[in-house]
PDB file of N, CA and C in Angstrom:
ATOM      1  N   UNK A   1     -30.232  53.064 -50.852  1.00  0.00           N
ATOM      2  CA  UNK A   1     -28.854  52.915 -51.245  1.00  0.00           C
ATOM      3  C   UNK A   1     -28.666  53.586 -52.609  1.00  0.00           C
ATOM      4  N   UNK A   2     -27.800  54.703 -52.827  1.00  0.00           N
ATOM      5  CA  UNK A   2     -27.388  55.165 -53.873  1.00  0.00           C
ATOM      6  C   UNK A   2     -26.022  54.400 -54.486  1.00  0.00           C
ATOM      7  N   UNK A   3     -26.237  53.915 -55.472  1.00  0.00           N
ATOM      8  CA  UNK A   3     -25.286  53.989 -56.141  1.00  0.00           C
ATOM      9  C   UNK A   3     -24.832  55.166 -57.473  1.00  0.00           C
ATOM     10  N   UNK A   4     -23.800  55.014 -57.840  1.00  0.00           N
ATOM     11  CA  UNK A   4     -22.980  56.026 -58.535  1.00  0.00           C
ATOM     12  C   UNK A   4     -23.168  54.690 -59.918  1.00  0.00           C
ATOM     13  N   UNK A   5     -22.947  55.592 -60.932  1.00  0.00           N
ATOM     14  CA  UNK A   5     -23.039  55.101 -62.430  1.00  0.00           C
ATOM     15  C   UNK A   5     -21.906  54.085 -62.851  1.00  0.00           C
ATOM     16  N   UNK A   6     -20.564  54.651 -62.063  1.00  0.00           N
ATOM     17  CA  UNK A   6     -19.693  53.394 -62.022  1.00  0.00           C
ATOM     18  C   UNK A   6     -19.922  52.127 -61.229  1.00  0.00           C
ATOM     19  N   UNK A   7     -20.557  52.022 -60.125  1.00  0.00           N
ATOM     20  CA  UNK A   7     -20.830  50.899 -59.649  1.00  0.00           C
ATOM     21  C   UNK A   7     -22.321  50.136 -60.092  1.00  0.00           C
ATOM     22  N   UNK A   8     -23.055  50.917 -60.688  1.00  0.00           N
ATOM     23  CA  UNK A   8     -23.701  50.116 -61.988  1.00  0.00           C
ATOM     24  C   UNK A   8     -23.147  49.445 -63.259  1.00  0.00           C
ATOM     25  N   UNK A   9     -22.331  50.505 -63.145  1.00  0.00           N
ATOM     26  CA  UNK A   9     -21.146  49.661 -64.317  1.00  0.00           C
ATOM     27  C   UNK A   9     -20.283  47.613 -64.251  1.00  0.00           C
ATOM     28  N   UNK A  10     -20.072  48.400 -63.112  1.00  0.00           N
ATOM     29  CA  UNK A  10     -19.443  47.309 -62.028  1.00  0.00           C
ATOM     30  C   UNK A  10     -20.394  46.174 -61.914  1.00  0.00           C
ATOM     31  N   UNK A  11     -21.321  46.472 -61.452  1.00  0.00           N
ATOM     32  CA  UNK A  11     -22.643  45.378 -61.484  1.00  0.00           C
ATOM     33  C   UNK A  11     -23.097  44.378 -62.814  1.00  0.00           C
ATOM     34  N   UNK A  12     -23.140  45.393 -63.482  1.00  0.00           N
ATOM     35  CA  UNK A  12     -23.440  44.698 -64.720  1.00  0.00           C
ATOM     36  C   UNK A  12     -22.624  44.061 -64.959  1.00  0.00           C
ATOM     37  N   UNK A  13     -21.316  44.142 -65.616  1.00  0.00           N
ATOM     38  CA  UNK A  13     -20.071  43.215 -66.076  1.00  0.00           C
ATOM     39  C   UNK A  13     -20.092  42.135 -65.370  1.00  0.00           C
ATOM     40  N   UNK A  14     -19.808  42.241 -63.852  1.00  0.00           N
ATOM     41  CA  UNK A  14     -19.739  41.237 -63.109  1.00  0.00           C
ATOM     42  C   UNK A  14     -20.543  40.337 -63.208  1.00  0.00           C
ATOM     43  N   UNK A  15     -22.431  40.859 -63.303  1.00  0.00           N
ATOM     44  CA  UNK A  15     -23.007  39.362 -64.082  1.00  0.00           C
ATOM     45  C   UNK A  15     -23.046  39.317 -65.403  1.00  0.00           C
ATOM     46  N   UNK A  16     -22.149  39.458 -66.430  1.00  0.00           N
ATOM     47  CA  UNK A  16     -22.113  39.265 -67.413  1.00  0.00           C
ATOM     48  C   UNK A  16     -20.909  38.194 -67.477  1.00  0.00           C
ATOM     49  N   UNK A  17     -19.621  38.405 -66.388  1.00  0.00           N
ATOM     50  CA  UNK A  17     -18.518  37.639 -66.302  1.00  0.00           C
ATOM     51  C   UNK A  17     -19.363  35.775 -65.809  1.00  0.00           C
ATOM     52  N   UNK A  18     -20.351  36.251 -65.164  1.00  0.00           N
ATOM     53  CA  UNK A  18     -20.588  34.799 -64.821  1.00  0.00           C
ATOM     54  C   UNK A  18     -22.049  33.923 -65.598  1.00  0.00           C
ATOM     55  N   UNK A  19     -22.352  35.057 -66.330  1.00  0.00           N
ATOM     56  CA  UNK A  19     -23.512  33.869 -67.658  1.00  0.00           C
ATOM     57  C   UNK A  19     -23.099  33.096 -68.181  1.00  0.00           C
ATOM     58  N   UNK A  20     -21.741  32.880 -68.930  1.00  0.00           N
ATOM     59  CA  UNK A  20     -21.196  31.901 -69.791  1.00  0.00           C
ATOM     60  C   UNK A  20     -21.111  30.669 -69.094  1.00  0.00           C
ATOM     61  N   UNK A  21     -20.625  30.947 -67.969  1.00  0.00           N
ATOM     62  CA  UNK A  21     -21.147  29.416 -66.819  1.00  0.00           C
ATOM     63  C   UNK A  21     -22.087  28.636 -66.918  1.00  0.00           C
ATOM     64  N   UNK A  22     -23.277  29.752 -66.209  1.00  0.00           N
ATOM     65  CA  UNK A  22     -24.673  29.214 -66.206  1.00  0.00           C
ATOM     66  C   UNK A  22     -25.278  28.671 -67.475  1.00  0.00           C
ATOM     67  N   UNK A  23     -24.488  29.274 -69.258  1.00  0.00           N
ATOM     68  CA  UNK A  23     -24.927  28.903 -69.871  1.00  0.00           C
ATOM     69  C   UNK A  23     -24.022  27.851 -70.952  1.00  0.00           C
ATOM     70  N   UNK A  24     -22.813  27.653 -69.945  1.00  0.00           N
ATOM     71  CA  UNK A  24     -22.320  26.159 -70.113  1.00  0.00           C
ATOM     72  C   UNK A  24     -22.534  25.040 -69.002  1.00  0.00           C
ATOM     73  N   UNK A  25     -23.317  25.407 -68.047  1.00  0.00           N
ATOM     74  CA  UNK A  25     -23.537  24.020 -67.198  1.00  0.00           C
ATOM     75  C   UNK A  25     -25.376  23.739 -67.884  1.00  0.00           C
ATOM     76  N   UNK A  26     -25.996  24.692 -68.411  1.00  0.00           N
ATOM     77  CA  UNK A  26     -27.461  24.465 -69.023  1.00  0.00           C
ATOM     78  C   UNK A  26     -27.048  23.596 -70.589  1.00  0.00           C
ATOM     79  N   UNK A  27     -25.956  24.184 -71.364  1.00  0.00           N
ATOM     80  CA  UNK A  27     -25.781  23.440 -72.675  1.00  0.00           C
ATOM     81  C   UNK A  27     -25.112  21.903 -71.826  1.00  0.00           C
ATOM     82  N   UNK A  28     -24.421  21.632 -71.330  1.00  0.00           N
ATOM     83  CA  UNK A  28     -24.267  20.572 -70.615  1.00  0.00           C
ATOM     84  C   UNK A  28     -25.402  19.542 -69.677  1.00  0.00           C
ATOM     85  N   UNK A  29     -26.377  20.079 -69.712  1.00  0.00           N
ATOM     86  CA  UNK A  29     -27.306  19.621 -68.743  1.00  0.00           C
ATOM     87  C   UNK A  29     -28.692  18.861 -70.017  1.00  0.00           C
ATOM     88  N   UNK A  30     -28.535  19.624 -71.195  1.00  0.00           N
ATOM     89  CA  UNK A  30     -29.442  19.675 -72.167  1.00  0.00           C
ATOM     90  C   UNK A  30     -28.403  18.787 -73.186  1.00  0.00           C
ATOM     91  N   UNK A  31     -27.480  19.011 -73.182  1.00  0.00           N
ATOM     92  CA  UNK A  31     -26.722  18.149 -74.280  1.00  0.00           C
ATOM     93  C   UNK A  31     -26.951  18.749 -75.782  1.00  0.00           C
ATOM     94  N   UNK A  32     -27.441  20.321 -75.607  1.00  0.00           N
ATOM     95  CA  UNK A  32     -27.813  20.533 -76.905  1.00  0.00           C
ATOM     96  C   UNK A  32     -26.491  22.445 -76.659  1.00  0.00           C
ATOM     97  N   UNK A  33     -26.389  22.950 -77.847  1.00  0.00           N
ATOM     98  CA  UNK A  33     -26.102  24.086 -77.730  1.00  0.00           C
ATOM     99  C   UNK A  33     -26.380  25.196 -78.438  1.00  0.00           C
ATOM    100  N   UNK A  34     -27.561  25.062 -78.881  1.00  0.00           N
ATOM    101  CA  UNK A  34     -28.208  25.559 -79.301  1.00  0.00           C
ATOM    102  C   UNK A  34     -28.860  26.807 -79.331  1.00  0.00           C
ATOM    103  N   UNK A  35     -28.866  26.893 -77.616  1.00  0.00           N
ATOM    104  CA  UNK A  35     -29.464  27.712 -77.140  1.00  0.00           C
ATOM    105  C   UNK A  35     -28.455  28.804 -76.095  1.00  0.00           C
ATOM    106  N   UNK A  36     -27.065  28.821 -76.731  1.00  0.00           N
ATOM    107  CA  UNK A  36     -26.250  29.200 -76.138  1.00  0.00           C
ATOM    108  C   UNK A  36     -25.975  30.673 -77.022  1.00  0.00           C
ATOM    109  N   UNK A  37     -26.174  31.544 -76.212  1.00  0.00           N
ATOM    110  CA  UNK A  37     -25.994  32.919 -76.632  1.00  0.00           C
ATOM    111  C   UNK A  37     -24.440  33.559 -77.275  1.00  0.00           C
ATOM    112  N   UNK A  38     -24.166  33.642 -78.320  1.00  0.00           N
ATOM    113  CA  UNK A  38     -22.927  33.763 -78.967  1.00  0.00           C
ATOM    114  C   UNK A  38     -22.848  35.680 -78.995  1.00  0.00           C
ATOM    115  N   UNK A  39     -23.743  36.418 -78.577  1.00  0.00           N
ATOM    116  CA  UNK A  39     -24.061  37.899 -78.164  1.00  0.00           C
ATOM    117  C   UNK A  39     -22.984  37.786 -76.301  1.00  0.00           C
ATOM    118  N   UNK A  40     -23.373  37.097 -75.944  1.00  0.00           N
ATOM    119  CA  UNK A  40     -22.408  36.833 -74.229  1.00  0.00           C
ATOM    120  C   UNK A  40     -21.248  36.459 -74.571  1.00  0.00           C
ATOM    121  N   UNK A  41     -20.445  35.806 -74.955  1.00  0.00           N
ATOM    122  CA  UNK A  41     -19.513  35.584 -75.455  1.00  0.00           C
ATOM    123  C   UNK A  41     -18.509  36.344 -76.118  1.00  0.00           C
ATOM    124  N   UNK A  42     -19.227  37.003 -76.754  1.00  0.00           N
ATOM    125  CA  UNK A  42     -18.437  38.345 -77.477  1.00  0.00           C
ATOM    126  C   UNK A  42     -18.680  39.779 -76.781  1.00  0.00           C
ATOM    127  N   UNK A  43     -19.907  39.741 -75.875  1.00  0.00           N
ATOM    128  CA  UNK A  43     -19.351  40.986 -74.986  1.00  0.00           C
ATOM    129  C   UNK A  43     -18.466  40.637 -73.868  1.00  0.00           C
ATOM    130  N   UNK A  44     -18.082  39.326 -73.607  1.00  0.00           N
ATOM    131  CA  UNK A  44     -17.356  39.002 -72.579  1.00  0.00           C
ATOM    132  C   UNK A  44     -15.782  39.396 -73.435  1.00  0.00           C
ATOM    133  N   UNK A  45     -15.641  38.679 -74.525  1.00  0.00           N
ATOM    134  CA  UNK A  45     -13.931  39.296 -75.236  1.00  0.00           C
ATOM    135  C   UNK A  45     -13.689  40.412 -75.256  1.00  0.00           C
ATOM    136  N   UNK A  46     -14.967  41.488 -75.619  1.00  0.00           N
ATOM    137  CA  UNK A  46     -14.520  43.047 -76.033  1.00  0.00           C
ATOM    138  C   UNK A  46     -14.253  44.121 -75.049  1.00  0.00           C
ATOM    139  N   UNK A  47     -15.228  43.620 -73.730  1.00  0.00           N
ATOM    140  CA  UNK A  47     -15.097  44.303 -72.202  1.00  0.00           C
ATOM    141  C   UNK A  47     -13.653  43.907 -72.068  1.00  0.00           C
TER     142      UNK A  47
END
């Protein structure tokens, strides 16, 4: 399967749109937030 550079593009963002989840149901699960990436967050505003 070839993909084209835009649908790598595509790929990526899309799991970038859904880490903040995974890493608000883990700060929720841990009760700590510590370990919550503030780098995801801000490439999620600037995309």
């Amino acid at each position: 399967m070839n993909l084209t550079p835009l649908e790598y593009i595509l790929i990526i963002t899309t799991i970038l749109e859904f880490n903040p989840l995974f890493q608000a149901i883990k700060s929720i699960r841990n009760r700590s937030v510590k370990d919550v990436s503030p780098f995801t967050f801000l490439s999620i505003f600037i995309m």
